[in-house]
Protein backbone atom coordinates (compact mmCIF):
# COMPACT_ATOMS: atom_id res chain seq x y z
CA UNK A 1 0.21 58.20 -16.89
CA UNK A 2 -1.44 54.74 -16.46
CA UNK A 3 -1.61 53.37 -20.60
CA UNK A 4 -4.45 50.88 -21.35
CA UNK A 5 -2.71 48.82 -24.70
CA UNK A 6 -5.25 47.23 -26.61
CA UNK A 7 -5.05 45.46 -30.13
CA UNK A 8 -7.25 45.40 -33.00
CA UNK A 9 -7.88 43.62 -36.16
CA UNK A 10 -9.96 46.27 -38.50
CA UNK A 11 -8.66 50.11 -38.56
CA UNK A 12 -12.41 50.61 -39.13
CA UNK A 13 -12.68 50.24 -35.14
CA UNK A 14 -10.88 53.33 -35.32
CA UNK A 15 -12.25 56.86 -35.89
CA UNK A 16 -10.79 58.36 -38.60
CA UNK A 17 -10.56 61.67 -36.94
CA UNK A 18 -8.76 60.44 -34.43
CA UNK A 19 -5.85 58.37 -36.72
CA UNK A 20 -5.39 61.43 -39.17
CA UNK A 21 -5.24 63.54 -36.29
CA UNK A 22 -2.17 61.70 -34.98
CA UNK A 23 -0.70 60.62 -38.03
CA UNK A 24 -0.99 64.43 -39.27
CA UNK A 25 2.25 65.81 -41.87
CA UNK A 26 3.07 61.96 -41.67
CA UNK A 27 2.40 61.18 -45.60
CA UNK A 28 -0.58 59.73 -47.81
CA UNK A 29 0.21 56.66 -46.45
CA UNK A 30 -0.56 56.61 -43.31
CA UNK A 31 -3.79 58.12 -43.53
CA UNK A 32 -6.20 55.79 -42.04
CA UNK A 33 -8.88 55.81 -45.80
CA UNK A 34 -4.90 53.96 -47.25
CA UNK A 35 -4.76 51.68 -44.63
CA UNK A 36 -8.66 51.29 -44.51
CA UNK A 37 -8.51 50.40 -47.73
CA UNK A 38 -6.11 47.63 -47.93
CA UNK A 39 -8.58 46.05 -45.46
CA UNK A 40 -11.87 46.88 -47.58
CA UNK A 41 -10.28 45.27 -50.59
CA UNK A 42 -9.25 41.78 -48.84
CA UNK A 43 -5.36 42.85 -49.64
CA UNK A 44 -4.82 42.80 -45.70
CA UNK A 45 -6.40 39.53 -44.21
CA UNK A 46 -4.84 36.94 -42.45
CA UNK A 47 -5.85 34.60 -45.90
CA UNK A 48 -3.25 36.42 -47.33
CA UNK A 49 -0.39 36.51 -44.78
CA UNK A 50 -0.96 40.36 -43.65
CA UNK A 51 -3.59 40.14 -40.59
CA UNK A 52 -4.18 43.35 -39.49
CA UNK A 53 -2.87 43.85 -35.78
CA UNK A 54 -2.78 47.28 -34.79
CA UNK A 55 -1.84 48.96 -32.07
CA UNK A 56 -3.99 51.51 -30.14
CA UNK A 57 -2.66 53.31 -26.72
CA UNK A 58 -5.39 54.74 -24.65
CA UNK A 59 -5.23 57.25 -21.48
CA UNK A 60 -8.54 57.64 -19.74
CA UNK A 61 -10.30 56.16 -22.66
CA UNK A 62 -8.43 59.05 -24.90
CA UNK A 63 -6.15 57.68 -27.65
CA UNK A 64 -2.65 59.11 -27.13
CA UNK A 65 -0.82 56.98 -29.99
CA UNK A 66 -1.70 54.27 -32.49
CA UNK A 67 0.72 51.95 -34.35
CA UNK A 68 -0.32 50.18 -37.79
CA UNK A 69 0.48 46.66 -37.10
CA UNK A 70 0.32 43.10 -39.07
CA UNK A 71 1.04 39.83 -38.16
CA UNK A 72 2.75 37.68 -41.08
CA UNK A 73 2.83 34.55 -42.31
CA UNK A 74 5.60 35.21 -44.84
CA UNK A 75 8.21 38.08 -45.46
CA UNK A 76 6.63 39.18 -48.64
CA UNK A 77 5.83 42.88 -50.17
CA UNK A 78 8.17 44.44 -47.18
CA UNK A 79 11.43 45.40 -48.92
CA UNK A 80 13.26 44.46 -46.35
CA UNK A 81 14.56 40.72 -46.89
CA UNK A 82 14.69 39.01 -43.90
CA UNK A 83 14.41 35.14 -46.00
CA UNK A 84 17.57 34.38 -44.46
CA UNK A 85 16.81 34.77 -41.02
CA UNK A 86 13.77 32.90 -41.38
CA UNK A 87 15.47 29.94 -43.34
CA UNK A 88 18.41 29.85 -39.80
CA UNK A 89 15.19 29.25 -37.70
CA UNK A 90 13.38 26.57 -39.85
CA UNK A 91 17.19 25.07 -39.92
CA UNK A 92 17.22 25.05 -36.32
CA UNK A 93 14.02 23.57 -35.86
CA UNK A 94 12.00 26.86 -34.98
CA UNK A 95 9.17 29.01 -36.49
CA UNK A 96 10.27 32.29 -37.77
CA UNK A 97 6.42 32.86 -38.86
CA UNK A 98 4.47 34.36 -37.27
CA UNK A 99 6.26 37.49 -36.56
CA UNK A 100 4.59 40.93 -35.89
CA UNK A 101 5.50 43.76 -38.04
CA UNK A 102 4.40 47.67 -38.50
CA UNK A 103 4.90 49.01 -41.33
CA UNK A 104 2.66 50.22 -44.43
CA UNK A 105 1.96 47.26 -47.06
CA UNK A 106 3.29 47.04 -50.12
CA UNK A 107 4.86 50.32 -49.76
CA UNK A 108 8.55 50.97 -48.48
CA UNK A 109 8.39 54.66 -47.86
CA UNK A 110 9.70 55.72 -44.74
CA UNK A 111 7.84 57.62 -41.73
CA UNK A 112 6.82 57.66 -38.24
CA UNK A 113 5.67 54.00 -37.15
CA UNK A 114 4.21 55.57 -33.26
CA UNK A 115 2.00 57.72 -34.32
CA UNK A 116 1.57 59.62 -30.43
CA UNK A 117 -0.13 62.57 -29.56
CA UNK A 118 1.66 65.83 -28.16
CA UNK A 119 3.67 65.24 -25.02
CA UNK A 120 3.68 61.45 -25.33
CA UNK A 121 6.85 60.48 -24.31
CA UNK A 122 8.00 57.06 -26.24
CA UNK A 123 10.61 54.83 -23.69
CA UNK A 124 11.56 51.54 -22.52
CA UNK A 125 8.69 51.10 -20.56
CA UNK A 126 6.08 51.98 -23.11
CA UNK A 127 8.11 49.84 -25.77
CA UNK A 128 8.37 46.61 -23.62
CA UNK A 129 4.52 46.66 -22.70
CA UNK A 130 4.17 47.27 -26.17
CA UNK A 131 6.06 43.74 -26.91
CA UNK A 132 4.32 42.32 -23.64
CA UNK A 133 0.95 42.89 -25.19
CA UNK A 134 2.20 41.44 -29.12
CA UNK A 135 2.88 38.53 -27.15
CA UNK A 136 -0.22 37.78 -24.78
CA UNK A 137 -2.47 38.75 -27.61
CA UNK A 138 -1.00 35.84 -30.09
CA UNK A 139 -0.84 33.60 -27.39
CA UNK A 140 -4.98 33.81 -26.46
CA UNK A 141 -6.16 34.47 -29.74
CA UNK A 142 -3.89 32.43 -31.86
CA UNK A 143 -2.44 29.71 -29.79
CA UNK A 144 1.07 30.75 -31.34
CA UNK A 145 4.27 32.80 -30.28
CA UNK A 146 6.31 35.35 -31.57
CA UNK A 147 9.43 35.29 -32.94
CA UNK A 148 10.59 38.55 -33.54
CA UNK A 149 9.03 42.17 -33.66
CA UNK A 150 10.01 44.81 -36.93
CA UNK A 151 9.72 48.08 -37.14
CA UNK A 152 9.85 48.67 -41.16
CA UNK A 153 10.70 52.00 -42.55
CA UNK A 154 10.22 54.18 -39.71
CA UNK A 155 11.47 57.68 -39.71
CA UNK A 156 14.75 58.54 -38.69
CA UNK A 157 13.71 61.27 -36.14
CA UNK A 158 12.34 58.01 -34.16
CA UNK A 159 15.91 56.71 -33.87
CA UNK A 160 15.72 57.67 -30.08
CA UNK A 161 13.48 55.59 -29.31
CA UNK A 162 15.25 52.69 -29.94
CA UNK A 163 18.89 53.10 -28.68
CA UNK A 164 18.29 51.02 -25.14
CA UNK A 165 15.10 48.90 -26.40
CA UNK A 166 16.96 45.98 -27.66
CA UNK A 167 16.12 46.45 -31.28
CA UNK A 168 18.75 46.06 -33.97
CA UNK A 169 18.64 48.77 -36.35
CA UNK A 170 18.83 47.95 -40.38
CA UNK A 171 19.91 50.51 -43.28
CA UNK A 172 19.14 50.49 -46.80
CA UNK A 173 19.27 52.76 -49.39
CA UNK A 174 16.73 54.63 -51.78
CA UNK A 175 17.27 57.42 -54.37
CA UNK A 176 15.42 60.46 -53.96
CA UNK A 177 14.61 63.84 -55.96
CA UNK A 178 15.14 66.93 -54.15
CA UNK A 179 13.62 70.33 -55.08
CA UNK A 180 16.30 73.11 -54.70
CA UNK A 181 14.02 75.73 -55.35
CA UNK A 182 13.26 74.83 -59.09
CA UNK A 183 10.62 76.81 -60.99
CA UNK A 184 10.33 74.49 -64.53
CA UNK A 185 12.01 71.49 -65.54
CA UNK A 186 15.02 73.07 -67.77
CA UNK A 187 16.01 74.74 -63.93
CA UNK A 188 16.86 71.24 -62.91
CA UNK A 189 18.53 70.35 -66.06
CA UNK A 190 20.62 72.74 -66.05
CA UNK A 191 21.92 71.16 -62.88
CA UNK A 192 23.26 68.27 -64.92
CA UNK A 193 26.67 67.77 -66.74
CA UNK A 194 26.32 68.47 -70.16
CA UNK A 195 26.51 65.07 -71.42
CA UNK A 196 23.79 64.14 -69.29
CA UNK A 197 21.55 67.07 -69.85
CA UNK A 198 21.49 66.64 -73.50
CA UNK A 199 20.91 62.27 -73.19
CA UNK A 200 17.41 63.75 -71.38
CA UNK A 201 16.74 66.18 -73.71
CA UNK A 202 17.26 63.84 -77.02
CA UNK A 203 14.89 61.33 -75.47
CA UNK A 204 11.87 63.63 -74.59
CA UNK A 205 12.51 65.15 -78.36
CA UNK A 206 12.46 61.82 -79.66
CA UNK A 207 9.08 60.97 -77.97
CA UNK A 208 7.24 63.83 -78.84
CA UNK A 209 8.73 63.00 -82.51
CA UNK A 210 7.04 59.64 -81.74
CA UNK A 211 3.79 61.56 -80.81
CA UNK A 212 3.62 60.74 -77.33
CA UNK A 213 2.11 62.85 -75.51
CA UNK A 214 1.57 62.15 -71.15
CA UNK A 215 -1.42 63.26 -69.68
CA UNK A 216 -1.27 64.39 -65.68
CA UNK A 217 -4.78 63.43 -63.62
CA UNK A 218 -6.01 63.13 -60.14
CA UNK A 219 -8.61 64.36 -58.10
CA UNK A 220 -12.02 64.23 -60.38
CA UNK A 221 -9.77 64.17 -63.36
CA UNK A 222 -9.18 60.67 -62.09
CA UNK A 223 -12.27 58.84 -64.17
CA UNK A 224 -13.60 55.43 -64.13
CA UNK A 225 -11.64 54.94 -68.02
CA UNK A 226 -8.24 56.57 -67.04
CA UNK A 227 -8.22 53.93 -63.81
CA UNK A 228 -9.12 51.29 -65.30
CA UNK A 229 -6.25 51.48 -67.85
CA UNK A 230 -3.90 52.22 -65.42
CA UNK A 231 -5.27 48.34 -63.40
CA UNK A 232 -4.78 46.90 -66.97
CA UNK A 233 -1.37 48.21 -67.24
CA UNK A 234 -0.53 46.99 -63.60
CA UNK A 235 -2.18 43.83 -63.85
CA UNK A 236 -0.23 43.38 -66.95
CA UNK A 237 3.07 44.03 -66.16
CA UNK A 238 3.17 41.80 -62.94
CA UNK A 239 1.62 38.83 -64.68
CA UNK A 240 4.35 39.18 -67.14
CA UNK A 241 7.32 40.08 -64.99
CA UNK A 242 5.76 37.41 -61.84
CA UNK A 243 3.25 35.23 -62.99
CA UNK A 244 0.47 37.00 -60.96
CA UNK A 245 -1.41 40.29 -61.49
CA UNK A 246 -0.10 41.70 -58.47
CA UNK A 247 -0.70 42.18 -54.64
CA UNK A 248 -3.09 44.83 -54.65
CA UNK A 249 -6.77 44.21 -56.58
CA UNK A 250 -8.53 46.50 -58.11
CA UNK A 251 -11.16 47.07 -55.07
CA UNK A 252 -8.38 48.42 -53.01
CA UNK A 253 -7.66 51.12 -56.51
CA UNK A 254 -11.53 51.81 -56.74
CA UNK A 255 -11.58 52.19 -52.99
CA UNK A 256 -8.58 54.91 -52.59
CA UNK A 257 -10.21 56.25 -56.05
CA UNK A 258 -13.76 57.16 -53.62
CA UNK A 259 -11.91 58.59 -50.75
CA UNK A 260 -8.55 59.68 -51.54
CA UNK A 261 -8.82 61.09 -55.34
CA UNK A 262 -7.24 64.04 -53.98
CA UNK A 263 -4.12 62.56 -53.13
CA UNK A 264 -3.30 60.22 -56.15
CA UNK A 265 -1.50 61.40 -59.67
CA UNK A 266 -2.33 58.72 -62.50
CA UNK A 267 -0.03 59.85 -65.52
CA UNK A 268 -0.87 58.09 -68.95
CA UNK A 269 1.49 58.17 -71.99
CA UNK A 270 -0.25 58.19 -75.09
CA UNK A 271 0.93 57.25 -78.61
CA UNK A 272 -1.07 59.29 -80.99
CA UNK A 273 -3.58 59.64 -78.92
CA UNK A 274 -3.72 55.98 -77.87
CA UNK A 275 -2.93 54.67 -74.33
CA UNK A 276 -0.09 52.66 -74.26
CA UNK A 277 1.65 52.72 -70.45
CA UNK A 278 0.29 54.31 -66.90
CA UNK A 279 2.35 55.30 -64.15
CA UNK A 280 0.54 56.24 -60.57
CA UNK A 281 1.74 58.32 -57.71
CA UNK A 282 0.80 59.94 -54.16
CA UNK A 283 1.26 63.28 -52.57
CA UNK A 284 0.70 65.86 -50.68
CA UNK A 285 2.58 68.31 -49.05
CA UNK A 286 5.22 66.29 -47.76
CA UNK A 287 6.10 64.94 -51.48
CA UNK A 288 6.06 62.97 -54.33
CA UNK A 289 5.53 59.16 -53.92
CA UNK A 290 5.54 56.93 -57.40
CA UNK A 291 4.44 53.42 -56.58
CA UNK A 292 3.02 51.23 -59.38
CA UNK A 293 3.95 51.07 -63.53
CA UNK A 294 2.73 49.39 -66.47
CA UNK A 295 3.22 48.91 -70.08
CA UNK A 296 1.17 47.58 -72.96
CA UNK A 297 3.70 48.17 -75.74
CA UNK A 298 7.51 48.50 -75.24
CA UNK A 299 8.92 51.58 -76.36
CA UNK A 300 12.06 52.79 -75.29
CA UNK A 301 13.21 55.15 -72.87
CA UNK A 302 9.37 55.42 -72.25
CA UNK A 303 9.47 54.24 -68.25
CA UNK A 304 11.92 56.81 -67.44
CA UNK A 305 9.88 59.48 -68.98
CA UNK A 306 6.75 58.50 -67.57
CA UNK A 307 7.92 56.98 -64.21
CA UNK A 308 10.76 59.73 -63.53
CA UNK A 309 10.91 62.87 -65.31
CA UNK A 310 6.82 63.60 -65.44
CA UNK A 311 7.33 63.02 -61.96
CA UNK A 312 10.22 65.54 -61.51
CA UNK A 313 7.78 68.00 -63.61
CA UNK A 314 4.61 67.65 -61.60
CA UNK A 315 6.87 67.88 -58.10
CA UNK A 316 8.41 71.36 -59.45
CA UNK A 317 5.08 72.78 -61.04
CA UNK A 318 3.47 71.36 -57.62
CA UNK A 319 6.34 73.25 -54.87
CA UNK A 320 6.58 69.83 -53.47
CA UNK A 321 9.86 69.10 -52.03
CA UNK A 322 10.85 65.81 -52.78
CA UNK A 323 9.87 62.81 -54.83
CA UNK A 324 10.58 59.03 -53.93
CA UNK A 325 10.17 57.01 -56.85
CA UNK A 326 10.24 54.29 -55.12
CA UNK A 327 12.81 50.85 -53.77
CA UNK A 328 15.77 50.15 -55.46
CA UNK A 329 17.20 50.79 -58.83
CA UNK A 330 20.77 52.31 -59.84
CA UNK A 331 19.98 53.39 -63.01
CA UNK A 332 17.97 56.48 -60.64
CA UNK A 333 21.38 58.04 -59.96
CA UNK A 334 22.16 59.19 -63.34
CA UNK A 335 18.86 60.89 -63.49
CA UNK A 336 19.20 63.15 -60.55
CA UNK A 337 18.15 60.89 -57.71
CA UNK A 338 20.47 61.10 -54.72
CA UNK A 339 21.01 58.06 -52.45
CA UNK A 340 19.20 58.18 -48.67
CA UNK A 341 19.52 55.88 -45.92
CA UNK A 342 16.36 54.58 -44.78
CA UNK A 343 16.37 52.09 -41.64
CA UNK A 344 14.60 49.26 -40.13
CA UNK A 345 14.45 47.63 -36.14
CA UNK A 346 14.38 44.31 -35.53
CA UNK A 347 13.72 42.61 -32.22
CA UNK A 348 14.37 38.53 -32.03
CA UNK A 349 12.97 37.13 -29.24
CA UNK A 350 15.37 33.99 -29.90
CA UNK A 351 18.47 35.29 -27.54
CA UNK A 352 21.09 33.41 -29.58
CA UNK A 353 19.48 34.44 -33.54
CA UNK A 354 19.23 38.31 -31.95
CA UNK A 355 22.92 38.15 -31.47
CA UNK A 356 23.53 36.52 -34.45
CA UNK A 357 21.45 38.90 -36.04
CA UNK A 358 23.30 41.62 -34.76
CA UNK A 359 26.36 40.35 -35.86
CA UNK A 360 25.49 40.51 -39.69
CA UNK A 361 23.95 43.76 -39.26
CA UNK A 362 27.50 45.20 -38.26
CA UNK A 363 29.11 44.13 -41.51
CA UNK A 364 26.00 44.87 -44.16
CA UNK A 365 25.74 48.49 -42.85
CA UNK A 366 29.69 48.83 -43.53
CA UNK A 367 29.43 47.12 -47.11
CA UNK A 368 26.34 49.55 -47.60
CA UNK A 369 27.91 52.70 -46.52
CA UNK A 370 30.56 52.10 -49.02
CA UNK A 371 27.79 51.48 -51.55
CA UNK A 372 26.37 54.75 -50.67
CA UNK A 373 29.02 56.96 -50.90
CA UNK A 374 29.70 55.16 -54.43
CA UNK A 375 26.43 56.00 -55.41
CA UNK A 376 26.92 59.69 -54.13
CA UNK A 377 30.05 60.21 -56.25
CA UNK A 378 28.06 58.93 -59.28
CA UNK A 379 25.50 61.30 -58.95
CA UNK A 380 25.68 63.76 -62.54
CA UNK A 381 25.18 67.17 -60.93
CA UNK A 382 27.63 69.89 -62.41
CA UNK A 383 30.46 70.72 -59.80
CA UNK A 384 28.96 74.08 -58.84
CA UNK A 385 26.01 72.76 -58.17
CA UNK A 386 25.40 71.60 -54.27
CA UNK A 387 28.99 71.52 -53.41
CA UNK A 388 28.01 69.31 -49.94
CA UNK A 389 27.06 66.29 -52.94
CA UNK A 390 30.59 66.38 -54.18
CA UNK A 391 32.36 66.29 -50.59
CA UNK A 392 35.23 63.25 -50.47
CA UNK A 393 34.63 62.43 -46.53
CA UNK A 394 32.01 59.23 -45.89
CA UNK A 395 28.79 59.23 -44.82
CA UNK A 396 27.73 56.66 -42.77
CA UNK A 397 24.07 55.45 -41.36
CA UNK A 398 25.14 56.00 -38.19
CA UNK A 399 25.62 59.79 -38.48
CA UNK A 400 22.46 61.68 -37.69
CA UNK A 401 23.15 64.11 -40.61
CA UNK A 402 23.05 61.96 -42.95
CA UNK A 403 20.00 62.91 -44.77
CA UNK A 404 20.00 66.25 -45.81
CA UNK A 405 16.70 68.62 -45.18
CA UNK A 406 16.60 69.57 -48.83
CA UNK A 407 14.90 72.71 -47.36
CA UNK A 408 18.10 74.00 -46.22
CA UNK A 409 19.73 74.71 -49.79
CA UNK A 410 19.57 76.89 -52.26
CA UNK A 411 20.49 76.81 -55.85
């Protein structure tokens, strides 16, 4: 087949039809009303380092794949820290910035990146136009080059895809919640050790001792009062923890609010009856997806309950079957999260940083395999539980198996 690559700056040029169509069992994320959104609101502009530069592959004026694309001016609200890299080209004289990226802002939750329609085959070829295109399209409209191309989060089934495309691929590690199977919440405590099982159970007592009380909307339940507490708790907690109210405004909230309602969990504690701290989510039938938290009075043990184990609740009332909670953060392993690899790709167009690059990459993904495994081994499910969780050998990002399908286990 003879591909026509184009480029665009709006998703709007885009039917939605057409994007949900590809980007179908994908994720609330990569529907095109998020991503649409982001644009609406002024999050996603080139004013604020994420231009929108998206990918559309055409046969016969039929779109057979589309690939959300930015160009940025900075490495910020990725999660995956490449400030060092760009610091070794700025020492050497070169601009790391711009660099094209796909990926979905703000949010580091893995899944496909080529969205392509049935019996699209993805390969050298197609990648390298791909790049070939990135690269004529900054020169004409922006006067600049490239330095490098990412691929941020993308699922591991799309591994394939880049074992002979010169792309370096780049592991990390999130915590995840899997549903074996669970019916109500005392199921999965009783997966715990005992010590461990009663710490969660003293702290819930303890809060509804406290009167707090959480209270579980979306859809129309969603109103204009519960979201704009949850923006004041957001805006809140960033200005204190950052100095700035945060990367997302509340258009882009509003906006998702009108045309995604559906797919959004807002979960309020309450203190007698008053609001004190907001938690919100995403899902459908492919999970549970927290993103955002904020606090107006600090009360303890109160962001695991609201952030974490309403979460676990809603995904076991809900038959979903998994929860990400989100980047980062240890203290998810002794709460029943289990550590996942999630990968990057990175092509440099700089021969000698590539290599260099590459280089680095071979010892962080040993030092993180061994962080992985320690994490497994941490993990505070009784023995008989899940015996595969308890297994001595190491698991390493390069093995395919890595991460489990949670649908193959029972309790």
């Amino acid at each position: 087949m003879n591909y026509t690559i184009t480029i665009i700056n709006n998703i709007g040029q885009i039917p939605v039809v057409q994007w949900n169509t590809l980007a179908r069992g994908e994720g609330p994320f990569l529907q095109h009303a998020f991503l649409h959104a982001l644009e609406l609101s002024d999050c996603c502009t080139n004013e604020s380092g994420w231009q929108p530069c998206h990918i559309i592959v055409t046969d016969n004026d039929h779109i057979v794949a589309a690939i959300p694309g930015y160009l940025k001016t900075h490495s910020y609200g990725e999660y995956v820290f490449d400030h060092a890299w760009a610091n070794a080209y700025h020492q050497h004289g070169l601009d790391y910035y711009p660099k094209w990226i796909s990926a979905i802002p703000f949010t580091p939750v893995s899944g496909k990146r080529l969205l392509v329609a049935d019996g699209v085959k993805v390969n050298d070829e197609l990648l390298n136009n791909i790049n070939t295109e990135l690269a004529r399209y900054c020169e004409n409209n922006y006067g600049v080059s490239l330095s490098s191309a990412h691929w941020l989060f993308n699922a591991n089934d799309e591994k394939d895809a880049w074992r002979d495309s010169n792309h370096l691929s780049r592991f990390n590690v999130q915590f995840q919640w899997h549903n074996y199977g669970y019916n109500q919440f005392d199921d999965f405590l009783a997966t715990l050790t005992s010590r461990k099982r009663k710490d969660i159970k003293k702290q819930r007592r303890i809060h509804q001792e406290k009167g707090i009380q959480f209270v579980h909307s979306s859809g129309q339940s969603i109103d204009e009062k519960t979201l704009d507490f949850f923006i004041k708790c957001y805006q809140a907690t960033y200005l204190k923890r950052s100095g700035h109210t945060g990367y997302l405004n509340a258009a882009f909230f509003r906006q998702l609010v009108e045309t995604m309602a559906d797919n959004m969990l807002i979960i309020t504690a309450k203190e007698y009856n008053e609001p004190v701290a907001c938690s919100l989510f995403f899902y459908d039938e492919t999970g549970l997806y927290g993103r955002y938290w904020g606090a107006l009075k600090d009360i303890s043990g109160l962001h695991f309950a609201c952030c974490y184990f309403e979460g676990i609740a809603f995904a076991i009332s809900n038959t979903l079957p998994l929860f990400n909670p989100g980047t980062q953060g240890e203290h998810k392993i002794l709460r029943g999260f289990e550590p996942i690899y999630c990968q990057s790709q990175h092509r440099l167009f700089e021969g000698a940083f590539h290599q260099a690059v590459a280089q680095f990459l071979q010892q962080e993904t040993q030092h993180l395999a061994d962080y992985f495994n320690q994490a497994r081994n941490a993990l505070p499910f009784n023995k008989e539980f899940v015996p595969y969780l308890k297994t001595t050998s190491v698991i390493h990002p390069n093995d395919d198996t890595h991460n489990h399908n949670e649908k193959n286990y029972e309790t």
